[in-house]
N, C-alpha and C. Protein backbone atom coordinates (compact mmCIF):
# COMPACT_ATOMS: atom_id res chain seq x y z
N UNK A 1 -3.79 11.24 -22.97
CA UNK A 1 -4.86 10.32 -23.19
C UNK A 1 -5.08 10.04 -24.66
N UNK A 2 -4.68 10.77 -25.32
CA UNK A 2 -4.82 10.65 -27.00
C UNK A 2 -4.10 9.75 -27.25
N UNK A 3 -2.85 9.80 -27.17
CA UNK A 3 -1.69 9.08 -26.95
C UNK A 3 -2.27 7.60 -27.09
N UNK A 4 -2.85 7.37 -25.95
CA UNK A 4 -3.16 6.02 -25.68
C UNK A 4 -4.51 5.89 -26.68
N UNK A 5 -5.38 6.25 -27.22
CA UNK A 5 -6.28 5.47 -27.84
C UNK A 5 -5.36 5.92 -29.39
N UNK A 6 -4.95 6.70 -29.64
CA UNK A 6 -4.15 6.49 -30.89
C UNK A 6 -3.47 5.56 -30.98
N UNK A 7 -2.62 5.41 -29.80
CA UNK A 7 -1.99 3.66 -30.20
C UNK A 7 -2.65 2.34 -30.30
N UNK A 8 -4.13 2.48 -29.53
CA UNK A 8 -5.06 1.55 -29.54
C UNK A 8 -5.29 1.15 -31.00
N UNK A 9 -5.99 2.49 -31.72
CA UNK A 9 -6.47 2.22 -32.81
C UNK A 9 -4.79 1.95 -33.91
N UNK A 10 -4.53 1.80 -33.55
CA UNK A 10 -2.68 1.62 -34.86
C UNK A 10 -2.72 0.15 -34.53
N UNK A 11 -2.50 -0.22 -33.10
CA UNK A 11 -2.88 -1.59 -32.49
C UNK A 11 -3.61 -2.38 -33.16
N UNK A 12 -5.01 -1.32 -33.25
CA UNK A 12 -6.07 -1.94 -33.88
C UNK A 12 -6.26 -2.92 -35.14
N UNK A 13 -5.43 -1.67 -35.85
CA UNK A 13 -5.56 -1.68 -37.25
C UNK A 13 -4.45 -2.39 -38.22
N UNK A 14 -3.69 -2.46 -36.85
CA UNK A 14 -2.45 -3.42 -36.99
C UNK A 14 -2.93 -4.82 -36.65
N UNK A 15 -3.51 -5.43 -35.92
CA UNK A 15 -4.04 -6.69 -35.54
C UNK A 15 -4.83 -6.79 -36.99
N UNK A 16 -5.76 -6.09 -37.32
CA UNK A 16 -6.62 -6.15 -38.56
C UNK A 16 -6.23 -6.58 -39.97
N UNK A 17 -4.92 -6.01 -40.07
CA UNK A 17 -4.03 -6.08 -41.36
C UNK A 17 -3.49 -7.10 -41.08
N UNK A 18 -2.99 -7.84 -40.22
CA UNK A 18 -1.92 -9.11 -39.39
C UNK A 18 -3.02 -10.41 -39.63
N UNK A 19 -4.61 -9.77 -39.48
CA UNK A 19 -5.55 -10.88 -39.55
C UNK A 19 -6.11 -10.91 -40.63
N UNK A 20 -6.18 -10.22 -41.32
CA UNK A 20 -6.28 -10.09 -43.10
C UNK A 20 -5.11 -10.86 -43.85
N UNK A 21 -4.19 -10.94 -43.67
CA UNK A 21 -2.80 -11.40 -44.13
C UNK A 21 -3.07 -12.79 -44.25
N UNK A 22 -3.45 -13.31 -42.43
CA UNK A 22 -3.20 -14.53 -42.40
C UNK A 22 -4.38 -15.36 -42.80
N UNK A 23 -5.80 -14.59 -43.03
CA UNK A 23 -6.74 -15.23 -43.37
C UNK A 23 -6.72 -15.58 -45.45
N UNK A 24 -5.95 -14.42 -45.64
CA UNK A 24 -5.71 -14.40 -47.40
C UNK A 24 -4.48 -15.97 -47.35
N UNK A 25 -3.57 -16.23 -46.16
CA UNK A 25 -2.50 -16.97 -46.80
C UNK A 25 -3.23 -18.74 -46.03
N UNK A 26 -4.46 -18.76 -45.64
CA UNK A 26 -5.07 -19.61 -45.23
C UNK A 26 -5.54 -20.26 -46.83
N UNK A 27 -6.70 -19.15 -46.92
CA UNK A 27 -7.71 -19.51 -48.11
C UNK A 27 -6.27 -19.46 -49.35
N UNK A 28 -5.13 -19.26 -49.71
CA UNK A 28 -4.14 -19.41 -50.62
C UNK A 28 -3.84 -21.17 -50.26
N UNK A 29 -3.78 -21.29 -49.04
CA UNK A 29 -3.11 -22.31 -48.60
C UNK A 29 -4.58 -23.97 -49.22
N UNK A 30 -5.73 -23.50 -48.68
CA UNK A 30 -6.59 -24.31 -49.40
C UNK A 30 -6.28 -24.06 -50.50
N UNK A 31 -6.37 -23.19 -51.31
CA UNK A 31 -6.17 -23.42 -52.58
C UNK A 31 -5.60 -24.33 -53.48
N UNK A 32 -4.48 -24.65 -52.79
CA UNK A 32 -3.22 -24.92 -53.24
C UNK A 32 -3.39 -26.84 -52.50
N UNK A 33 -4.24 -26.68 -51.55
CA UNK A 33 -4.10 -28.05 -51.11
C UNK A 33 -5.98 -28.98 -52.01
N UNK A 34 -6.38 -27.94 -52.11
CA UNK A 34 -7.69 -28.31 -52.96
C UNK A 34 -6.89 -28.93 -54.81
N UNK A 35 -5.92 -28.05 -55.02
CA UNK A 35 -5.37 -28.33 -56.85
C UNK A 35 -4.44 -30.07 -55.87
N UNK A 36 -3.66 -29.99 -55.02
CA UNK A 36 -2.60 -31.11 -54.87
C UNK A 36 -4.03 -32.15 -53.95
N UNK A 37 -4.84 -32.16 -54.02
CA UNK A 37 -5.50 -33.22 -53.83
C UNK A 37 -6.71 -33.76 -55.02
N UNK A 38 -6.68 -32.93 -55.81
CA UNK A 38 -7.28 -33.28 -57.14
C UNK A 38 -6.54 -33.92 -58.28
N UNK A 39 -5.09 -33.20 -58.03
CA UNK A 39 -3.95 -33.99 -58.76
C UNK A 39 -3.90 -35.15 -58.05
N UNK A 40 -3.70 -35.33 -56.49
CA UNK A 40 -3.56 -37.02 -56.28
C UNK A 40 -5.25 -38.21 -56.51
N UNK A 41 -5.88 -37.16 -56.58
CA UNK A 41 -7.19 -37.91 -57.31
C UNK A 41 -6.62 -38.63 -58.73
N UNK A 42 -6.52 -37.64 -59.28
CA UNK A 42 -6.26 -38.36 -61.07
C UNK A 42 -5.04 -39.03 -61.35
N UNK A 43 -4.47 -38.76 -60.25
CA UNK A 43 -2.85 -39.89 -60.76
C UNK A 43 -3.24 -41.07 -60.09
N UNK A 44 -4.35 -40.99 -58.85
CA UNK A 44 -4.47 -42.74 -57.96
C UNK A 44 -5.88 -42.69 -60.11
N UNK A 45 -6.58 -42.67 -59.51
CA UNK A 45 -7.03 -42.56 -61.35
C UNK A 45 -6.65 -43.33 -62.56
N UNK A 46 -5.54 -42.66 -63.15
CA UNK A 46 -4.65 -43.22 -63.91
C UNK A 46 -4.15 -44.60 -63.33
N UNK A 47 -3.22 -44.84 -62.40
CA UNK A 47 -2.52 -45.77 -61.78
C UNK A 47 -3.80 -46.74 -61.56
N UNK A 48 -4.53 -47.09 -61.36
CA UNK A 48 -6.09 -47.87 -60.99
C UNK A 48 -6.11 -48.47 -62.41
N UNK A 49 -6.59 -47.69 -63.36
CA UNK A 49 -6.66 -47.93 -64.82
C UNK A 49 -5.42 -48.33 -65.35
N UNK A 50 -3.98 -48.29 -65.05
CA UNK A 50 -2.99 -48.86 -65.99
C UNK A 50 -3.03 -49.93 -64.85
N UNK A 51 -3.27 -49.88 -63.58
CA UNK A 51 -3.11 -51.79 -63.25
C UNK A 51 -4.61 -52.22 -63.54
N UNK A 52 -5.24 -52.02 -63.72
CA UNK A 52 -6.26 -52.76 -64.50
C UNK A 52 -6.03 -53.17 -65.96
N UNK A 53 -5.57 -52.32 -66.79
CA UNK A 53 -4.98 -52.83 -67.99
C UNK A 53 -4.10 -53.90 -67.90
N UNK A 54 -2.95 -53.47 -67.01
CA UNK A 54 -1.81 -54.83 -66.95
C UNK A 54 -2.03 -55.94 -66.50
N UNK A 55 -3.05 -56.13 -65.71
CA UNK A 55 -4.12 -57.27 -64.99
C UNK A 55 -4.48 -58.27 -66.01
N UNK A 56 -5.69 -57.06 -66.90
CA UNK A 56 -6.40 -57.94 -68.07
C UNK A 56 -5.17 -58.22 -69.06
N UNK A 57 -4.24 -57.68 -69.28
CA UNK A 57 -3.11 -58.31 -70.39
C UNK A 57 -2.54 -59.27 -69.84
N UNK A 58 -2.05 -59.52 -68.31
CA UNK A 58 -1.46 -60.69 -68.16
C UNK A 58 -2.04 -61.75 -67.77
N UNK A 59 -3.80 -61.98 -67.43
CA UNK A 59 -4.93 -62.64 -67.55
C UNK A 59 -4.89 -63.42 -68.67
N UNK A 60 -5.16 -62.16 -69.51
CA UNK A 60 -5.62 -62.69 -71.22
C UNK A 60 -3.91 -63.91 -71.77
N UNK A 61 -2.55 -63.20 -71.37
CA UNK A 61 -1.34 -64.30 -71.53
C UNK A 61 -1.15 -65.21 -70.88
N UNK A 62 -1.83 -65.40 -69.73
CA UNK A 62 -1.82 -66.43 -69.32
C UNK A 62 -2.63 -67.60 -69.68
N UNK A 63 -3.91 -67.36 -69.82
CA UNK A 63 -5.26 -67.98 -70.30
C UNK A 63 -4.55 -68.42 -71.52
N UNK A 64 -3.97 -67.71 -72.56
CA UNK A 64 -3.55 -68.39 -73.80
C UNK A 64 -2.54 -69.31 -73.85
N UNK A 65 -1.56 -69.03 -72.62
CA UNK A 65 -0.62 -69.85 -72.53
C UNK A 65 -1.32 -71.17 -71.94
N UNK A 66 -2.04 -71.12 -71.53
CA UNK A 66 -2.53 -72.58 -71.05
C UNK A 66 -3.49 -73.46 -71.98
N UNK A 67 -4.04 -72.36 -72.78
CA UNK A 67 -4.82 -73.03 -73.78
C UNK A 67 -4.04 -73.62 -74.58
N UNK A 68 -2.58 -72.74 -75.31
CA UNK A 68 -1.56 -73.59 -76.26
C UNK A 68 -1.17 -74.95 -75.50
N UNK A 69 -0.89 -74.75 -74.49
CA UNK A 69 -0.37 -76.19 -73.39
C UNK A 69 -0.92 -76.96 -73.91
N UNK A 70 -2.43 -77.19 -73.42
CA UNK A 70 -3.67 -77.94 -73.45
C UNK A 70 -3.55 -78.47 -74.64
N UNK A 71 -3.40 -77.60 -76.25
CA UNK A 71 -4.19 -77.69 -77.33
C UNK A 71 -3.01 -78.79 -77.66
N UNK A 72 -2.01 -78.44 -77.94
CA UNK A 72 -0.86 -79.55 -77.94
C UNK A 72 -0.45 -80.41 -76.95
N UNK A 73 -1.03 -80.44 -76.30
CA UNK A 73 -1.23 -82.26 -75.41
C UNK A 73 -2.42 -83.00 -75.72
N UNK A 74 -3.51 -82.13 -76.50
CA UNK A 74 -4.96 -82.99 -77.14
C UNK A 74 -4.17 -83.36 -78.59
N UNK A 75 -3.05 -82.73 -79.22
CA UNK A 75 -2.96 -83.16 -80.57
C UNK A 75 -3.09 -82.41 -81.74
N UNK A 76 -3.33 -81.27 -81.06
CA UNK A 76 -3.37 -79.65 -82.18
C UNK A 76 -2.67 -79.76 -83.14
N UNK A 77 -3.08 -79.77 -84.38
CA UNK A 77 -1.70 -79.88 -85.50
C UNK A 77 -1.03 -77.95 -85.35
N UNK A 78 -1.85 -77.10 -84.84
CA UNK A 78 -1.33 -75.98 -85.28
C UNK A 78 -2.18 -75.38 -84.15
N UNK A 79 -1.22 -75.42 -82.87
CA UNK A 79 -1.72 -75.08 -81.48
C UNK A 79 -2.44 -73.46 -81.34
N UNK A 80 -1.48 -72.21 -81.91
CA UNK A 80 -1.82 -71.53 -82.51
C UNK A 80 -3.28 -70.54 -82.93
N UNK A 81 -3.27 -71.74 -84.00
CA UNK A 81 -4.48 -71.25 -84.83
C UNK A 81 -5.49 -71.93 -83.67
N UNK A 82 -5.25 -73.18 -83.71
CA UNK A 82 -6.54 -73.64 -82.07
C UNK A 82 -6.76 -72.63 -81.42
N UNK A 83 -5.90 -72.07 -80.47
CA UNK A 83 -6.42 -70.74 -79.62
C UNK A 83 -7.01 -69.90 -80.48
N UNK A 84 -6.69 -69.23 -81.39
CA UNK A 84 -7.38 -68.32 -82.23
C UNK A 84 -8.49 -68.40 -82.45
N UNK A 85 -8.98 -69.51 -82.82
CA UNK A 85 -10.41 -69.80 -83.29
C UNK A 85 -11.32 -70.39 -82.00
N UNK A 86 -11.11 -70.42 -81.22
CA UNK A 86 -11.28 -71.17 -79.52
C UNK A 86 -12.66 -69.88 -79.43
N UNK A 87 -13.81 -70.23 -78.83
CA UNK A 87 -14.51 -69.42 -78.33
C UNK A 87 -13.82 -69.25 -76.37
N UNK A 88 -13.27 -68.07 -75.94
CA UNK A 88 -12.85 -68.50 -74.83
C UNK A 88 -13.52 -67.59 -73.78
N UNK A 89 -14.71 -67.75 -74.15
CA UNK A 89 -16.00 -66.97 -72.82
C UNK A 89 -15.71 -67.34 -71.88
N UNK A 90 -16.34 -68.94 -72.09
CA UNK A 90 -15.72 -70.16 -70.26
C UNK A 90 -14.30 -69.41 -70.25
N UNK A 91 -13.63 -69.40 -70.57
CA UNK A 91 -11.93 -69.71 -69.93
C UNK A 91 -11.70 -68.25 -68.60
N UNK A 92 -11.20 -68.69 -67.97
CA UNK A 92 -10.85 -67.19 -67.30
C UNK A 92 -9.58 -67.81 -66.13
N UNK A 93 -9.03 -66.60 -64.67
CA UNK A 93 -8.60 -67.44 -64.35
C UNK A 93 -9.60 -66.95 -62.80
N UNK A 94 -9.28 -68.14 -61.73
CA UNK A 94 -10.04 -67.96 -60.51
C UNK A 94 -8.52 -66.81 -59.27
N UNK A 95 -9.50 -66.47 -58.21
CA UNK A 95 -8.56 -65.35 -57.60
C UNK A 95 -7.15 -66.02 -57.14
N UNK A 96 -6.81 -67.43 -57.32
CA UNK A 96 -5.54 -67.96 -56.65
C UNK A 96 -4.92 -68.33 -58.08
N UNK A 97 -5.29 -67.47 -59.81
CA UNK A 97 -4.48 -67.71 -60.07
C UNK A 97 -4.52 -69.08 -61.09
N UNK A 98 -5.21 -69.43 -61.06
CA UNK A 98 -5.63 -71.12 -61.49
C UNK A 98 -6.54 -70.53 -62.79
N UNK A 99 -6.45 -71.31 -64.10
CA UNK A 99 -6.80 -70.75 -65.64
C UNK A 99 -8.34 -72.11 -65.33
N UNK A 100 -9.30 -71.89 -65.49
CA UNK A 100 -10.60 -72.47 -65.69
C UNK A 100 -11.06 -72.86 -67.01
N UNK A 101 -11.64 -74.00 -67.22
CA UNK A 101 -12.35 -73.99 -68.08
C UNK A 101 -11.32 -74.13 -69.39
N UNK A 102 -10.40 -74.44 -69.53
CA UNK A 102 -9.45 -74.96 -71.16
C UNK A 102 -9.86 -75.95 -71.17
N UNK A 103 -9.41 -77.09 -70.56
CA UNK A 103 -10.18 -78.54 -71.67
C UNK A 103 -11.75 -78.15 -71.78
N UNK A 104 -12.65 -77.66 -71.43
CA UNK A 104 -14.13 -78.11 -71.93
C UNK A 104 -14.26 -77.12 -72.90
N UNK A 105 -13.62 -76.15 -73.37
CA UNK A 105 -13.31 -75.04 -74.28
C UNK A 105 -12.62 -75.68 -75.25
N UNK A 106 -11.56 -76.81 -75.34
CA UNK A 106 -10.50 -77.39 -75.92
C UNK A 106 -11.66 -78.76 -76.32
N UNK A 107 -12.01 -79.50 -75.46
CA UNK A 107 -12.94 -80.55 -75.79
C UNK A 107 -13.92 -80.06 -76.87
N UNK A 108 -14.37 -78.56 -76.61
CA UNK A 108 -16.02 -78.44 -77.82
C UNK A 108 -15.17 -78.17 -79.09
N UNK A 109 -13.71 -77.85 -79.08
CA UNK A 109 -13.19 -77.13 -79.99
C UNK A 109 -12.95 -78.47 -81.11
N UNK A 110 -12.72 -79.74 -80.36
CA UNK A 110 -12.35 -80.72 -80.72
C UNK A 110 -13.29 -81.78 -81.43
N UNK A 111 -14.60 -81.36 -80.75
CA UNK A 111 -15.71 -81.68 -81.22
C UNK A 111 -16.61 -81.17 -82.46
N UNK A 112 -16.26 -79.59 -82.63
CA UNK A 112 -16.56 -78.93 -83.78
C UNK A 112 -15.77 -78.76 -84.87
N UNK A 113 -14.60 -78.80 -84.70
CA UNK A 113 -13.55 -78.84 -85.53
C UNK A 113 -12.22 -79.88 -85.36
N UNK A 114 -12.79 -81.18 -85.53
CA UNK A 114 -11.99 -82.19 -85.54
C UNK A 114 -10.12 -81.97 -86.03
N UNK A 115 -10.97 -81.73 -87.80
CA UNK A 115 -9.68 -81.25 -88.48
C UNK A 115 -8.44 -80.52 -87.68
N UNK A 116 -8.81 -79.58 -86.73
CA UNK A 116 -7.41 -78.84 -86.75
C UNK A 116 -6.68 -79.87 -85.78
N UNK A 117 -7.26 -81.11 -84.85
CA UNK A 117 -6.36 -81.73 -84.31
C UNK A 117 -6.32 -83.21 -84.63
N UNK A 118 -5.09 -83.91 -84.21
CA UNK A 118 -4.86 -85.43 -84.65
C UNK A 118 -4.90 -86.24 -83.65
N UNK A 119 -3.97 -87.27 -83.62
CA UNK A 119 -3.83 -88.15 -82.56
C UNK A 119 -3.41 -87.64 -80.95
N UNK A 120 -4.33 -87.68 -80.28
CA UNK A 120 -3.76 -86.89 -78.62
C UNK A 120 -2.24 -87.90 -78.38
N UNK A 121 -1.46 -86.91 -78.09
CA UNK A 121 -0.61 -87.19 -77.26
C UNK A 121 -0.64 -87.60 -76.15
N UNK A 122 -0.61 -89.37 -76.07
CA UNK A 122 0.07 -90.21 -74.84
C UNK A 122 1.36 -90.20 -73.92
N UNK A 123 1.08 -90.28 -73.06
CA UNK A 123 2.57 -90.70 -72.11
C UNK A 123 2.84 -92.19 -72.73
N UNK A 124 3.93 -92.63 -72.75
CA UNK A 124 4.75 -94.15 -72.87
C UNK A 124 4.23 -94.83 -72.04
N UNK A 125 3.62 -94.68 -71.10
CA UNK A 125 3.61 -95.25 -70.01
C UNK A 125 2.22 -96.02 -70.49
N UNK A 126 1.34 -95.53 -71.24
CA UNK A 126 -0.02 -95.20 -71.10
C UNK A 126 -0.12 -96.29 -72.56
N UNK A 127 0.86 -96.33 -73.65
CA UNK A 127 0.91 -97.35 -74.83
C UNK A 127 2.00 -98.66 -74.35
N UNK A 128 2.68 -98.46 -73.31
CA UNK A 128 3.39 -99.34 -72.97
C UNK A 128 4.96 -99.56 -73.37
N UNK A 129 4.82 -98.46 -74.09
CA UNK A 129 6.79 -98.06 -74.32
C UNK A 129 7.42 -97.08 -74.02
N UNK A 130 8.15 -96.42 -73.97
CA UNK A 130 8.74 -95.59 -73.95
C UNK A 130 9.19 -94.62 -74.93
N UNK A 131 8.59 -93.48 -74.52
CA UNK A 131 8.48 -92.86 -75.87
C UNK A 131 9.87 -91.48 -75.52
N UNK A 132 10.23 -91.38 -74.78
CA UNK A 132 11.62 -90.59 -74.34
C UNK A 132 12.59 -91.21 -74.70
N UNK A 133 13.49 -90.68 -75.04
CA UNK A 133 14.88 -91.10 -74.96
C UNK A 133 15.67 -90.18 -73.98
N UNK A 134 17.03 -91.11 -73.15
CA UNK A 134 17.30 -91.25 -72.34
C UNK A 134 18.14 -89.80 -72.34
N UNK A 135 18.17 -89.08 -71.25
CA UNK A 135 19.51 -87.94 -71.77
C UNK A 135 20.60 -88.72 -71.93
N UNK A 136 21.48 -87.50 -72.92
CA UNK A 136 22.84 -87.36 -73.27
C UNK A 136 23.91 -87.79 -72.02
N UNK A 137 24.67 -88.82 -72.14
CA UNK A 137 25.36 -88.54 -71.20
C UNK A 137 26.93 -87.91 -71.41
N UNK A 138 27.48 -86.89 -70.34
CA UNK A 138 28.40 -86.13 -71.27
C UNK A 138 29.65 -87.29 -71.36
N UNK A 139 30.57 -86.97 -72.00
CA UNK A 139 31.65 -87.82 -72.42
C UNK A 139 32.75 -87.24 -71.90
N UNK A 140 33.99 -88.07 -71.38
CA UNK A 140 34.64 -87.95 -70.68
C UNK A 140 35.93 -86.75 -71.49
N UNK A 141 37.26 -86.63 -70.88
CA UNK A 141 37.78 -85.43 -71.87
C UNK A 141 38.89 -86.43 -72.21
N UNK A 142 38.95 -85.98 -73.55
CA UNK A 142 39.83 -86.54 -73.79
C UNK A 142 41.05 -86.39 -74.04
N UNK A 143 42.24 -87.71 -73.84
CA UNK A 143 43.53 -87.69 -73.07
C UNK A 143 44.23 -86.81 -74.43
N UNK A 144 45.53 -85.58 -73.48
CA UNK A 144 45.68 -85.09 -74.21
C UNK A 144 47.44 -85.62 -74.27
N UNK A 145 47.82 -85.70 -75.91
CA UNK A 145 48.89 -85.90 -76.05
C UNK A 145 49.55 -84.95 -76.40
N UNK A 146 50.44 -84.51 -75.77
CA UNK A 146 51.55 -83.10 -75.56
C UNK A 146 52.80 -83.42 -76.97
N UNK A 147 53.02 -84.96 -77.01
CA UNK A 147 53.99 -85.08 -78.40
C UNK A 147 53.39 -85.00 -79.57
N UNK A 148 51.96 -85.43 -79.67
CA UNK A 148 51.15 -85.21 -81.09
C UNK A 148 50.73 -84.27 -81.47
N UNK A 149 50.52 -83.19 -80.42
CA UNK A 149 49.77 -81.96 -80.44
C UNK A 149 50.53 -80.98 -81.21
N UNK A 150 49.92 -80.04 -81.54
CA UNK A 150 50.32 -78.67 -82.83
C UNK A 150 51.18 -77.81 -81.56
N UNK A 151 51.98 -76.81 -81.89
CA UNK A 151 52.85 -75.86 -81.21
C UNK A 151 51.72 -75.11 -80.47
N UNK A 152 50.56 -74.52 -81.04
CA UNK A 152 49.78 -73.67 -80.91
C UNK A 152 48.54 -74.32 -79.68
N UNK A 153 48.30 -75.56 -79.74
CA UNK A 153 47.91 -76.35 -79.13
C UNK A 153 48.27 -76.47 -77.93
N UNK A 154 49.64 -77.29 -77.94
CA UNK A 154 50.21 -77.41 -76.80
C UNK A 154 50.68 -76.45 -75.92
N UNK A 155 50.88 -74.71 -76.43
CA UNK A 155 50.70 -73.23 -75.82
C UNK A 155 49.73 -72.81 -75.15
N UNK A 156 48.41 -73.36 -75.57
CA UNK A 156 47.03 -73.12 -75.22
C UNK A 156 46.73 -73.90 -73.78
N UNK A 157 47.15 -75.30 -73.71
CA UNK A 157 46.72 -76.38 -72.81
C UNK A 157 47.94 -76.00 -71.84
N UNK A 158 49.08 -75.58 -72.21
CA UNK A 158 49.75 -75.20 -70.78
C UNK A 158 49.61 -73.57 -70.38
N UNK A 159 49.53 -72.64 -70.67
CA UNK A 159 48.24 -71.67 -70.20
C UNK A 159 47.20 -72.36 -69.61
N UNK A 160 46.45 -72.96 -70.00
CA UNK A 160 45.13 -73.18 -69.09
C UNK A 160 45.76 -74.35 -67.75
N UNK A 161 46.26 -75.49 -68.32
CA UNK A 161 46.87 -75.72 -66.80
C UNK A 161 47.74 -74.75 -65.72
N UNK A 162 48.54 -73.87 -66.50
CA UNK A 162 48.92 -72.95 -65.17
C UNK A 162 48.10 -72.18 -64.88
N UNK A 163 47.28 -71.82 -65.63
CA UNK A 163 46.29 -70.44 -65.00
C UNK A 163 44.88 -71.38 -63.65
N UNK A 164 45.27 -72.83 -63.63
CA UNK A 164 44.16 -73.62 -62.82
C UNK A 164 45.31 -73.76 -61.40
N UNK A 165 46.59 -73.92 -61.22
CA UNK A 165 47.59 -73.89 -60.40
C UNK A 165 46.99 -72.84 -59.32
């Protein structure tokens, strides 16, 4: 009969140590998932804040790129310096992307500081001439003479005709 409650209590004390073990590799196990969810806190964190940065930088290049557009189709002598000196509070862009507010930003700019721009740029269409010229048209090749041609010449042009064979 000893026998048997001695093995009870080894049993016992064996279940005890088996449940101590697994309760220490539980609370280890939070541990460890409490640090790897605080780390994915501060890296979503970081990542939030550098696309918010890259947002407002390619906002802010775009907005300027449209203001230079603008400023040199009103006649900007020095498109440039126009944006620079531009109060551009109004300007922004809307959620599809679309830049707001440059000409009435470009208009007061034009109104307060005449000087930095000149005559707006017209279409031809709009003075009644044509203010383009026509493209280039390419020119045909010209005929090659095999008896006039240099040694070095005429080596070159039959290479390239056999290498088209």
């Amino acid at each position: 009969m000893m026998s048997n409650s001695r093995e009870k209590s080894v049993s016992d004390d064996a279940l005890r140590q088996a449940l101590e073990a697994a309760q220490n590799e539980v609370n280890s196990m939070r541990g460890e998932m409490d640090a790897l969810l605080a780390r994915q806190d501060a890296m979503t964190r970081t990542h939030e804040e550098a696309l918010l940065r890259v947002k407002a930088e390619s906002n802010r290049e775009v907005v300027t790129a449209a203001l230079r557009a603008e400023a040199m189709r009103m006649g900007a002598h020095n498109p440039d310096d126009v944006v620079r000196l531009l109060d551009v509070s109004g300007v922004r862009r809307d959620d599809g992307g679309a830049v707001i507010g440059v000409t009435e930003a470009l208009e007061s700019a034009r109104r307060e500081r005449a000087y930095l721009f000149g005559e707006q740029v017209r279409p031809g269409v709009a003075l009644g001439t044509t203010m383009a010229h026509g493209a280039p048209r390419p020119g045909g090749l010209e005929p090659f003479d095999a008896r006039s041609a240099s040694s070095s010449d005429y080596e070159a042009r039959k290479w390239q005709f056999l290498a088209r064979s």
